[in-house]
Structures are given as C-alpha cells and as structure tokens.
N, C-alpha and C. Protein backbone atom coordinates (compact mmCIF):
# COMPACT_ATOMS: atom_id res chain seq x y z
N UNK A 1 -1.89 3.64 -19.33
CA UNK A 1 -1.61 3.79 -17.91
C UNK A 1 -0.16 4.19 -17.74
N UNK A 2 -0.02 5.03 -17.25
CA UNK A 2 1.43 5.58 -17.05
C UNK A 2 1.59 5.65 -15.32
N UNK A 3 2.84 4.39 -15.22
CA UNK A 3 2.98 4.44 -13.30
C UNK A 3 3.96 5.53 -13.59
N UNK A 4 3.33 5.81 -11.97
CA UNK A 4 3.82 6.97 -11.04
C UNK A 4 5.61 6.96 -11.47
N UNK A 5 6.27 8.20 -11.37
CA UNK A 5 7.72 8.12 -11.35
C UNK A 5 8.60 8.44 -10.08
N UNK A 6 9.97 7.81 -9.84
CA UNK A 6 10.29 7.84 -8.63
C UNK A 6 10.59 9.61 -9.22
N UNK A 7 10.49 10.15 -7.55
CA UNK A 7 11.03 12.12 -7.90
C UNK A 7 9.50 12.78 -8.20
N UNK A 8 8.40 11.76 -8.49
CA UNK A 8 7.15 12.72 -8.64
C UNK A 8 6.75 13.14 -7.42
N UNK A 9 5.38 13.87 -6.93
CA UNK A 9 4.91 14.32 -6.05
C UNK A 9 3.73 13.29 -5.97
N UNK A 10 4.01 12.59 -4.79
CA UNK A 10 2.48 11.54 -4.42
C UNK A 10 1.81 12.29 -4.75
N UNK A 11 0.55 12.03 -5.03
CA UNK A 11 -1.11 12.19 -5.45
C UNK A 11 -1.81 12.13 -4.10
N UNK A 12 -2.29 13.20 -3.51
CA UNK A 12 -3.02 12.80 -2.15
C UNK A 12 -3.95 12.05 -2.15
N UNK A 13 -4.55 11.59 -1.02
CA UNK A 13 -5.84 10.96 -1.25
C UNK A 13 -6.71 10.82 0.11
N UNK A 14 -7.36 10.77 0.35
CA UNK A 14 -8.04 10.67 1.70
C UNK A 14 -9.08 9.44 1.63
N UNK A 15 -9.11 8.55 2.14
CA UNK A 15 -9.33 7.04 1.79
C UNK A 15 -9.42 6.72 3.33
N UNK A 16 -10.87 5.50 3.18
CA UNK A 16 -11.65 5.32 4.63
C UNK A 16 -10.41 3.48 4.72
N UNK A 17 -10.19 3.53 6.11
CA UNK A 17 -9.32 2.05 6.14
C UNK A 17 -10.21 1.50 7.11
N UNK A 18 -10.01 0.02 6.98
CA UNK A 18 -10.95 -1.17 8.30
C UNK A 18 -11.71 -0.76 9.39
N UNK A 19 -11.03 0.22 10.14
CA UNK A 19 -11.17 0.56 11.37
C UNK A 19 -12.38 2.12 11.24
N UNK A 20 -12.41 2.12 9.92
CA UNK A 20 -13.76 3.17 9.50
C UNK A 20 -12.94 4.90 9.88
N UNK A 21 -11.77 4.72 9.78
CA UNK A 21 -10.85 5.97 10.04
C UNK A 21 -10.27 6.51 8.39
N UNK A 22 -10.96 7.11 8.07
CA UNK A 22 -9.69 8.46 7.22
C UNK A 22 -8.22 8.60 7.34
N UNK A 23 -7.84 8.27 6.41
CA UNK A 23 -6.60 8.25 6.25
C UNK A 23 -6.39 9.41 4.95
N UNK A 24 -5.43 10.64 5.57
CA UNK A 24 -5.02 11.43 4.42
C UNK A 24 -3.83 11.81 4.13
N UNK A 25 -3.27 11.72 3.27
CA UNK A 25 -1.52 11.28 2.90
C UNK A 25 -1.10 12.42 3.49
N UNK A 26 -1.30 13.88 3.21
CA UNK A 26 -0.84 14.78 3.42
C UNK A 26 -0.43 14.63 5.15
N UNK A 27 -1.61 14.63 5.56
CA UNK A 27 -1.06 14.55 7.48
C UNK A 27 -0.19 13.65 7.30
N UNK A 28 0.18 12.81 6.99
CA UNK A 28 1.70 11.53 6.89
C UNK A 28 2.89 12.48 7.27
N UNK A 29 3.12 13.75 6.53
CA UNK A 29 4.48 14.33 5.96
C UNK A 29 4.98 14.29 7.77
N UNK A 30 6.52 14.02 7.28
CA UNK A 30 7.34 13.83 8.28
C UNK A 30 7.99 12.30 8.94
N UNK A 31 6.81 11.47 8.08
CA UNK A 31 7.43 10.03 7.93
C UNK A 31 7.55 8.93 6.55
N UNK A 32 7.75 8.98 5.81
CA UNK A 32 7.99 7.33 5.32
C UNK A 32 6.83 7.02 5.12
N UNK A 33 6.04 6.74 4.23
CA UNK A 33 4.87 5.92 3.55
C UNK A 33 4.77 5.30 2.71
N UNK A 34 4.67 3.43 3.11
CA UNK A 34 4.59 2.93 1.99
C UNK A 34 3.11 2.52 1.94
N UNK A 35 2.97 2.72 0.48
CA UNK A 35 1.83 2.05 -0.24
C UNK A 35 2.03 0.92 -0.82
N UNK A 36 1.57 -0.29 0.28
CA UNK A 36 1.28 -1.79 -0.44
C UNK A 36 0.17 -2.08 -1.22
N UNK A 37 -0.04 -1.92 -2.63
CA UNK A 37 -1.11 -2.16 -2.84
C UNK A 37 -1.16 -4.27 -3.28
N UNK A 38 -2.60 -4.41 -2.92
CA UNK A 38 -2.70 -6.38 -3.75
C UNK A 38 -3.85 -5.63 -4.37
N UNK A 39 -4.53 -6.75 -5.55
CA UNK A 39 -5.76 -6.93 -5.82
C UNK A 39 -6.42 -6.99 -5.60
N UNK A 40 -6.67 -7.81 -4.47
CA UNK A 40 -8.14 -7.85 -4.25
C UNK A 40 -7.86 -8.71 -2.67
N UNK A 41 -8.72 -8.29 -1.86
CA UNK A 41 -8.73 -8.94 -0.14
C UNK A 41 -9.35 -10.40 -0.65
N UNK A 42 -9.14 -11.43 0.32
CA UNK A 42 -10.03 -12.29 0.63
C UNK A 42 -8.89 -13.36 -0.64
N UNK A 43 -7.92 -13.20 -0.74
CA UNK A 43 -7.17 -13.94 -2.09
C UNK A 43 -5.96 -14.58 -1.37
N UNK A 44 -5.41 -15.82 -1.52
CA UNK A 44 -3.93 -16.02 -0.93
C UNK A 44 -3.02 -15.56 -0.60
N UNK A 45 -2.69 -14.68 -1.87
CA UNK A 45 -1.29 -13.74 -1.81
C UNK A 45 -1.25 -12.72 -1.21
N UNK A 46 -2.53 -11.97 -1.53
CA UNK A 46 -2.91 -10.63 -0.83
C UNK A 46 -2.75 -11.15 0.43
N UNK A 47 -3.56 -12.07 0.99
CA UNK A 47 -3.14 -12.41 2.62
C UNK A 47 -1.90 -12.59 3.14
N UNK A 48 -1.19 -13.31 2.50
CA UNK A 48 0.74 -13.24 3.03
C UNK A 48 1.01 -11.78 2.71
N UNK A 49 0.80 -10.85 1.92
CA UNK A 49 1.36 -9.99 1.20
C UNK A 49 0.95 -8.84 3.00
N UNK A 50 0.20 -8.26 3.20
CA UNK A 50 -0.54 -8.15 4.64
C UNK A 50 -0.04 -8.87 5.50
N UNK A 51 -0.11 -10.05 5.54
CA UNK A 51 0.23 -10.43 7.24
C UNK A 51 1.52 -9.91 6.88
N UNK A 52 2.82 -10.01 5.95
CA UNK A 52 4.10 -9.88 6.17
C UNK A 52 4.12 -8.27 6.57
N UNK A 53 3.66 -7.29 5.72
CA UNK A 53 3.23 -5.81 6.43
C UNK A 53 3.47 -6.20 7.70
N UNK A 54 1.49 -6.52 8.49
CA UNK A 54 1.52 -6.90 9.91
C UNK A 54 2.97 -7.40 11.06
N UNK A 55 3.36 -8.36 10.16
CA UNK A 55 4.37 -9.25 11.21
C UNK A 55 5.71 -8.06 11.15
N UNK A 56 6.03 -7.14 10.67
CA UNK A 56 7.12 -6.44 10.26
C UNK A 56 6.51 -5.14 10.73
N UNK A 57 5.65 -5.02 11.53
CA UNK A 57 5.02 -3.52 11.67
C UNK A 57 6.13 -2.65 12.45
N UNK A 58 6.36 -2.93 13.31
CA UNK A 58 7.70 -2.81 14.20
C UNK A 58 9.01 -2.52 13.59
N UNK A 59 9.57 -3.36 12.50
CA UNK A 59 10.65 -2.54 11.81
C UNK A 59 10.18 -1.16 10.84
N UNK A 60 8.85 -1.47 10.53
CA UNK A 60 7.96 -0.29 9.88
C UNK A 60 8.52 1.15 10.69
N UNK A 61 8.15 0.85 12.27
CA UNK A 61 8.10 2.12 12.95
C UNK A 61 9.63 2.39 13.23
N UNK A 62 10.63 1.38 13.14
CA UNK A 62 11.60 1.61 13.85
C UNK A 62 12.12 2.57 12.33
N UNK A 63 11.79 2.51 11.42
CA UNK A 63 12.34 3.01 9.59
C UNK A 63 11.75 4.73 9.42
N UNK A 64 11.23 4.72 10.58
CA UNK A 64 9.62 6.13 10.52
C UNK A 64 8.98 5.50 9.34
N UNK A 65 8.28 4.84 9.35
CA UNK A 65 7.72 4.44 7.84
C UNK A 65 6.38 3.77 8.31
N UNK A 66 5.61 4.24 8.04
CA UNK A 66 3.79 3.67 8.19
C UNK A 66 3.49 2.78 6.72
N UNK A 67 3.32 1.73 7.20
CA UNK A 67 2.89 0.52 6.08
C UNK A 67 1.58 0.86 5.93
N UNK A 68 0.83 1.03 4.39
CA UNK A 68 -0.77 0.93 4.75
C UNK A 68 -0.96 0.12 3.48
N UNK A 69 -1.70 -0.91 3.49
CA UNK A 69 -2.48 -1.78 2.23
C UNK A 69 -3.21 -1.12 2.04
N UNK A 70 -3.55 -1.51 0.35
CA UNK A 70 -4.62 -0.75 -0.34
C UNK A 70 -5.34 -1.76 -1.48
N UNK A 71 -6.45 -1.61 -1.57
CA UNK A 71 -7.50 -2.55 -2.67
C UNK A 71 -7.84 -2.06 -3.12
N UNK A 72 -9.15 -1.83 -4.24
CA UNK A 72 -10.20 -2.01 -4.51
C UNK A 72 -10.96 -2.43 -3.61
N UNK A 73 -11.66 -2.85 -2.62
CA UNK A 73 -12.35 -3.83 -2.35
C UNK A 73 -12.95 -2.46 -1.39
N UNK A 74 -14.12 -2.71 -0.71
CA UNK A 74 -15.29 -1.73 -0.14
C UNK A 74 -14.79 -2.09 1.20
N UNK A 75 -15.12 -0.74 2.16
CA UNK A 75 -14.42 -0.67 3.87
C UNK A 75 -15.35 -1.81 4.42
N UNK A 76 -16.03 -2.86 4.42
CA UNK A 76 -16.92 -3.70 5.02
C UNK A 76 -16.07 -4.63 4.75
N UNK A 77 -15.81 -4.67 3.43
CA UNK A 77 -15.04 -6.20 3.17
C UNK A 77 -13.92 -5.89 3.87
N UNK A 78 -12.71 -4.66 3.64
CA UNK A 78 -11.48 -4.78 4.28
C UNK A 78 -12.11 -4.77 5.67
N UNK A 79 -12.59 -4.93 6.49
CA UNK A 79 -12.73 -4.66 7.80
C UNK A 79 -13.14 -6.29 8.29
N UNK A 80 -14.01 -6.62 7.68
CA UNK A 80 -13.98 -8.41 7.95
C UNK A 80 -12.42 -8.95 7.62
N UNK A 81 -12.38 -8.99 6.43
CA UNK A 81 -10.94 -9.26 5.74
C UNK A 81 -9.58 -8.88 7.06
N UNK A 82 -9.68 -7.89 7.94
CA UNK A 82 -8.53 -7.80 8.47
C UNK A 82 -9.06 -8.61 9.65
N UNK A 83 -9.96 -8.29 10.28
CA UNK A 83 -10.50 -9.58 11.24
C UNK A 83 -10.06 -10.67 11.07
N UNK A 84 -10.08 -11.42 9.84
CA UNK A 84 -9.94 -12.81 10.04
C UNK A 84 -9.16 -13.07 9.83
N UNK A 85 -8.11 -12.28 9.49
CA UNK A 85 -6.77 -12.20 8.99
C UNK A 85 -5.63 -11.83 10.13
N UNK A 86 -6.36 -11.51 11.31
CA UNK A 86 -5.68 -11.21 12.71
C UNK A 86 -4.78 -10.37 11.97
N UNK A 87 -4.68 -8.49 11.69
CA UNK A 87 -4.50 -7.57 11.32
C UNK A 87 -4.84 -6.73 12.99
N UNK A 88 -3.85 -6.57 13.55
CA UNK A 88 -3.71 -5.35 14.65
C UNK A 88 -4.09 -4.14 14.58
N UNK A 89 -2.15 -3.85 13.86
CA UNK A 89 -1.88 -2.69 13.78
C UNK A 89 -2.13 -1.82 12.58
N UNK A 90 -1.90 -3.15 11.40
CA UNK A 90 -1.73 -2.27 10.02
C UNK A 90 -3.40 -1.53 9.38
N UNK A 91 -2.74 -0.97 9.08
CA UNK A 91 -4.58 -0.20 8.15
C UNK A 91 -4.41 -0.62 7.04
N UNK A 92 -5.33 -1.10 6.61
CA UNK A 92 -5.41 -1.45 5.23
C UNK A 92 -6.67 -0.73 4.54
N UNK A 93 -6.68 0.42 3.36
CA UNK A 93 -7.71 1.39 2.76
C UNK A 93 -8.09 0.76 1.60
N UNK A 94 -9.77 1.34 1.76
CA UNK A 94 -10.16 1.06 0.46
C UNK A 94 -10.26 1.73 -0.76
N UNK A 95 -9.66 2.03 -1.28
CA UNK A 95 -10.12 2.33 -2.90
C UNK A 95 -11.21 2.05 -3.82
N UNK A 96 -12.22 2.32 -3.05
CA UNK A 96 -13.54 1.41 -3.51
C UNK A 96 -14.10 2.76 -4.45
N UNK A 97 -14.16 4.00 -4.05
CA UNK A 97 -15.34 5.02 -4.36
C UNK A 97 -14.56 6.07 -4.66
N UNK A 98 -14.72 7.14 -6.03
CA UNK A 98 -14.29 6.79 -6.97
C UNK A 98 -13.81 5.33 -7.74
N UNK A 99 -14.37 4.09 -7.75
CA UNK A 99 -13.42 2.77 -8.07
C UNK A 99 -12.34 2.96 -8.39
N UNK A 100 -11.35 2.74 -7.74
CA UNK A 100 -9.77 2.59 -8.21
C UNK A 100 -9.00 3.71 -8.11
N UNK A 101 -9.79 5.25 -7.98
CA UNK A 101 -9.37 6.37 -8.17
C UNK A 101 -7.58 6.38 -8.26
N UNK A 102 -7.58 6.46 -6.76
CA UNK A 102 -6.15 6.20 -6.32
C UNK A 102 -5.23 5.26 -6.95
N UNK A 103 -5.78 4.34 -7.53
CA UNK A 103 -4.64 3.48 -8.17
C UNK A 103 -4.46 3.75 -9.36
N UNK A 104 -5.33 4.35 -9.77
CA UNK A 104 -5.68 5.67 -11.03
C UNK A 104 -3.85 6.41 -11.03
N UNK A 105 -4.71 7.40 -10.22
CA UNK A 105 -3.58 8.15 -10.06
C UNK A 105 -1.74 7.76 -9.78
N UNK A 106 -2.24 6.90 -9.05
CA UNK A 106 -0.58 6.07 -9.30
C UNK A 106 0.12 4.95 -10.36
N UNK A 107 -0.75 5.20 -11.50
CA UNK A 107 -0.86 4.66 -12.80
C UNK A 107 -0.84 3.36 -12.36
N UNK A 108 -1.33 2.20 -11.25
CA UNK A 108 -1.64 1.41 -11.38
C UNK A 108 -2.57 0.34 -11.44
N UNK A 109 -3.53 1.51 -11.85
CA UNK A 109 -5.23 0.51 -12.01
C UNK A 109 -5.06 0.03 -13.12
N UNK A 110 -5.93 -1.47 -13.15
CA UNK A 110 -5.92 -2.14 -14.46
C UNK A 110 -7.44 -2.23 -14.44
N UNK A 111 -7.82 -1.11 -16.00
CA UNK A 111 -8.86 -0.88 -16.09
C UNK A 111 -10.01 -2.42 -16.59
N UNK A 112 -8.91 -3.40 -17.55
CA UNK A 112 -9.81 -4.20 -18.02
C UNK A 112 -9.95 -4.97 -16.76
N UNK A 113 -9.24 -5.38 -15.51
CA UNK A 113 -10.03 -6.26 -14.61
C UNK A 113 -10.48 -5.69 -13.31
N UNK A 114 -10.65 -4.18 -13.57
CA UNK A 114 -11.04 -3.61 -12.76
C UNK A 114 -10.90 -3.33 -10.89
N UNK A 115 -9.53 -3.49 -11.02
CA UNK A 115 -8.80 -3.62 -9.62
C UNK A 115 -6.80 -3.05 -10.12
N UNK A 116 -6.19 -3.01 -9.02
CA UNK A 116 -4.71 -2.79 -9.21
C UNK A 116 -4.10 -3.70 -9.41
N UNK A 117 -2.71 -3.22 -9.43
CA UNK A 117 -2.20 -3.60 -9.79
C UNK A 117 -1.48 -4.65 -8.53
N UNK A 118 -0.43 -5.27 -8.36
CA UNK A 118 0.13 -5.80 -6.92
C UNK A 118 1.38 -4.93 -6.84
N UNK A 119 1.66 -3.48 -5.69
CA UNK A 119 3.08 -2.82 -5.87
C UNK A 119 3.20 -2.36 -4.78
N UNK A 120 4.28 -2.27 -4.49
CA UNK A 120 4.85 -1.23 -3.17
C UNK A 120 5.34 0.22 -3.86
N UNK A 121 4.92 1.25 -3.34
CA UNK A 121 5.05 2.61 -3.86
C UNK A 121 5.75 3.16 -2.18
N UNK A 122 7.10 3.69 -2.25
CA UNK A 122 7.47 4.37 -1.19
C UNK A 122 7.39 6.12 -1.25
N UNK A 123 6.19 6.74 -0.33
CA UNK A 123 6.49 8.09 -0.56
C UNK A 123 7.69 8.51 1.08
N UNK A 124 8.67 9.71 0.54
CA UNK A 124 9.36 9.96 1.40
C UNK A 124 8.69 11.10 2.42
N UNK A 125 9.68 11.29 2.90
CA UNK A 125 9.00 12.55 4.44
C UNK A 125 8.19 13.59 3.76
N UNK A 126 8.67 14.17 2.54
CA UNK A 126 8.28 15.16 1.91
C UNK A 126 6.98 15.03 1.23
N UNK A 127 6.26 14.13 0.56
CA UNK A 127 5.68 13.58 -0.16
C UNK A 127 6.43 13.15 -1.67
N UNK A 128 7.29 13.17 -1.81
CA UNK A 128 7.55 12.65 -3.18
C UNK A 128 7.87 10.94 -2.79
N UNK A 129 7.75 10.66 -4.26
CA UNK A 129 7.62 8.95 -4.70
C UNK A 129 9.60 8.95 -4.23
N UNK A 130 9.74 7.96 -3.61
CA UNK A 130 11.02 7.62 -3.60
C UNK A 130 10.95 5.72 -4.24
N UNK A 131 9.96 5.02 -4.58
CA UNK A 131 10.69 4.09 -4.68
C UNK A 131 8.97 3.60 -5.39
N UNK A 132 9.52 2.70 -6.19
CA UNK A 132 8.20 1.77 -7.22
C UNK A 132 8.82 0.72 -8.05
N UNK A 133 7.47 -0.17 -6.96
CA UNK A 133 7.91 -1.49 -7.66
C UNK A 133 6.67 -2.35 -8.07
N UNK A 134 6.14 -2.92 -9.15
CA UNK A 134 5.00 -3.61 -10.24
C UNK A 134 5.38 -4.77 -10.13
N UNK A 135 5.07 -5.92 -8.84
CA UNK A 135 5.35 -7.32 -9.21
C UNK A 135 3.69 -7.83 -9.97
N UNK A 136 4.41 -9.17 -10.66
CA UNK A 136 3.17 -10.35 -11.47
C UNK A 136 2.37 -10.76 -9.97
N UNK A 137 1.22 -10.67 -10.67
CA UNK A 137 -0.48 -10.70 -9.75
C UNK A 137 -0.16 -12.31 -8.86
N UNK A 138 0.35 -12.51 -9.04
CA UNK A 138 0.97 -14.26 -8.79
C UNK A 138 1.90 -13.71 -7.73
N UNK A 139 2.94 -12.66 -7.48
CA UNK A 139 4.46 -13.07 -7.04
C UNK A 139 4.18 -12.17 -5.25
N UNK A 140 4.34 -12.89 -4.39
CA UNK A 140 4.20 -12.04 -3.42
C UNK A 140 5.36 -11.06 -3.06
N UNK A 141 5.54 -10.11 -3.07
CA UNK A 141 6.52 -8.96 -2.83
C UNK A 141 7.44 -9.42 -1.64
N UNK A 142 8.81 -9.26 -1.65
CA UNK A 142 9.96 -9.75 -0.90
C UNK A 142 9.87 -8.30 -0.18
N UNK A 143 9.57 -8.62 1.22
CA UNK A 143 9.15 -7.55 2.47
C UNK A 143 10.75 -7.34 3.05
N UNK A 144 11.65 -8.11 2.72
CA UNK A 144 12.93 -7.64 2.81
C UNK A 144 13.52 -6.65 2.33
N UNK A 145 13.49 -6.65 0.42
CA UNK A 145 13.65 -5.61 -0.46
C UNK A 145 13.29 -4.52 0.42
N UNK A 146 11.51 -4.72 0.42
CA UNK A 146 11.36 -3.40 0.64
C UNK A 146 12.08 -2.65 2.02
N UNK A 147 11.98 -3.66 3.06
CA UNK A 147 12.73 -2.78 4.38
C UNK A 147 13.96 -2.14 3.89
N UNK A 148 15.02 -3.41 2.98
CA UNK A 148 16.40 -2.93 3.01
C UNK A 148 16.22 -1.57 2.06
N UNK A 149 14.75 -0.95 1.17
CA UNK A 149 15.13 0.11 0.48
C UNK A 149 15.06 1.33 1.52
N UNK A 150 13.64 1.76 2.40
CA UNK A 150 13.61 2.00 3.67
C UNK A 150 15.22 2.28 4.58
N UNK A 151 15.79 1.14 4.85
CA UNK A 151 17.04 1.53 5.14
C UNK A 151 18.32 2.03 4.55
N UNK A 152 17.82 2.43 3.39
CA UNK A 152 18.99 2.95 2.86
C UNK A 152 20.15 1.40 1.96
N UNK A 153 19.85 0.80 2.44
CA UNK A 153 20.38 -1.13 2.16
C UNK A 153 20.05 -1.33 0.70
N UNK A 154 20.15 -0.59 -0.58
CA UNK A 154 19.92 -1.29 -1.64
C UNK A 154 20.86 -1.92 -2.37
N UNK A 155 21.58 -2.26 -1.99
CA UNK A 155 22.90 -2.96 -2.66
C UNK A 155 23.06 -2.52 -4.20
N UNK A 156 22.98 -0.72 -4.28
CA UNK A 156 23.11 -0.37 -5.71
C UNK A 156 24.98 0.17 -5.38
C-alpha cells in the first residue's frame, strides 16, 4: 500500500453520501477538501471523530474548506449512522462499491481488515494533496491540527 503523497494529484471519485447525493471531487475545485476518513460508522471514535467535523463545520466554511467523512460502510448504514449521530451539515460518503476503491487509491485501505485506514487527507483548490495524516485506529484526530493546517497555522 503506498499512501497518497503531499504535491500528488487527488484521485477523483464520485461517491453516494447519507443524504443519497453524489458527491464528485472534481466539482469541489475552487475550495479546500478535506477527506476525514474512520473505519467503520457505528464505532466510538469514528463518532467523536464526525461530530468534531460537525461541531467545527463553520470554521470549515469560514477556511473555504468542505469537511466530508468517508467509510467503508454502505449509504443505508451512513445515513442511519448520521441520524443518530445528529449530523446536519456534514456529508459523510460511502466507499462501499467498488469496496474500499477510494481508500484504494489514497493508499489507505487495509486490505487484511477490509476497511481504511483512520486519516485526514487535505486536497487544495486545485486538486492536489496538500496535507496527510495516518493516525492509530484507537487515536481520534486533533480537529485543531487540522484547522491550524487549513489556516496556514502549522507552527513549522
């Protein structure tokens, strides 16, 4: 598995989210896209990992930057899953068909348990990868990091 590199060209994809809407990267160009991916819906972490998306949607827009979660898991499950999860605004897509395709392509499917990996992937206005990060299936992603990379704030 080889992840995606920052400077590559996102991998398009056209992927059905909760709300039974198509989502296709290419129409994005002109804002900021991050790709949150978790493992699997219906799990602890994945749920903080989402609501923090959700609760931050607003600095999302104020960054031009569209937050979208991504699984494995089939558009029925994410669509209950954001229901009960009181999910508004954010879309969260499935990667169900092709299985994993997309996380394929962003070298982060893990073929032996058959789901992704847990990462934030930032594509910029253009479509290229500006930013990738692979936390442990355990660690919920610091939604700070990611804004302050978004803002330009990386304390490099």
């Amino acid at each position: 598995m080889n992840l995606i590199t920052v400077g590559a060209d996102a991998p398009n994809f056209t992927l059905t989210d909760n709300n039974e809407q198509d989502v296709i990267l290419t129409s994005l160009r002109g804002k900021k896209v991050l790709l949150s991916w978790h493992p699997l819906a219906w799990t602890p972490v994945c749920t903080d990992q989402m609501r923090a998306l959700e609760n931050n949607f607003q600095a999302f827009q104020n960054l031009n930057t569209i937050p979208l979660g991504f699984s494995v898991d089939p558009v029925p499950s994410k669509t209950l899953w954001a229901y009960a999860i009181q999910l508004k605004k954010l879309r969260i897509l499935a990667d169900f068909w092709p299985h994993g395709k997309v996380a394929t392509d962003y070298g982060i499917f893990r073929e032996q348990d058959g789901y992704s990996e847990r990462a934030n992937i930032i594509i910029d206005e253009n479509g290229k990868v500006m930013w990738v990060k692979v936390y442990p299936s355990a660690q919920l992603p610091d939604i700070n990091e990611v804004i302050n990379v978004l803002s330009g704030n990386t304390g490099k």
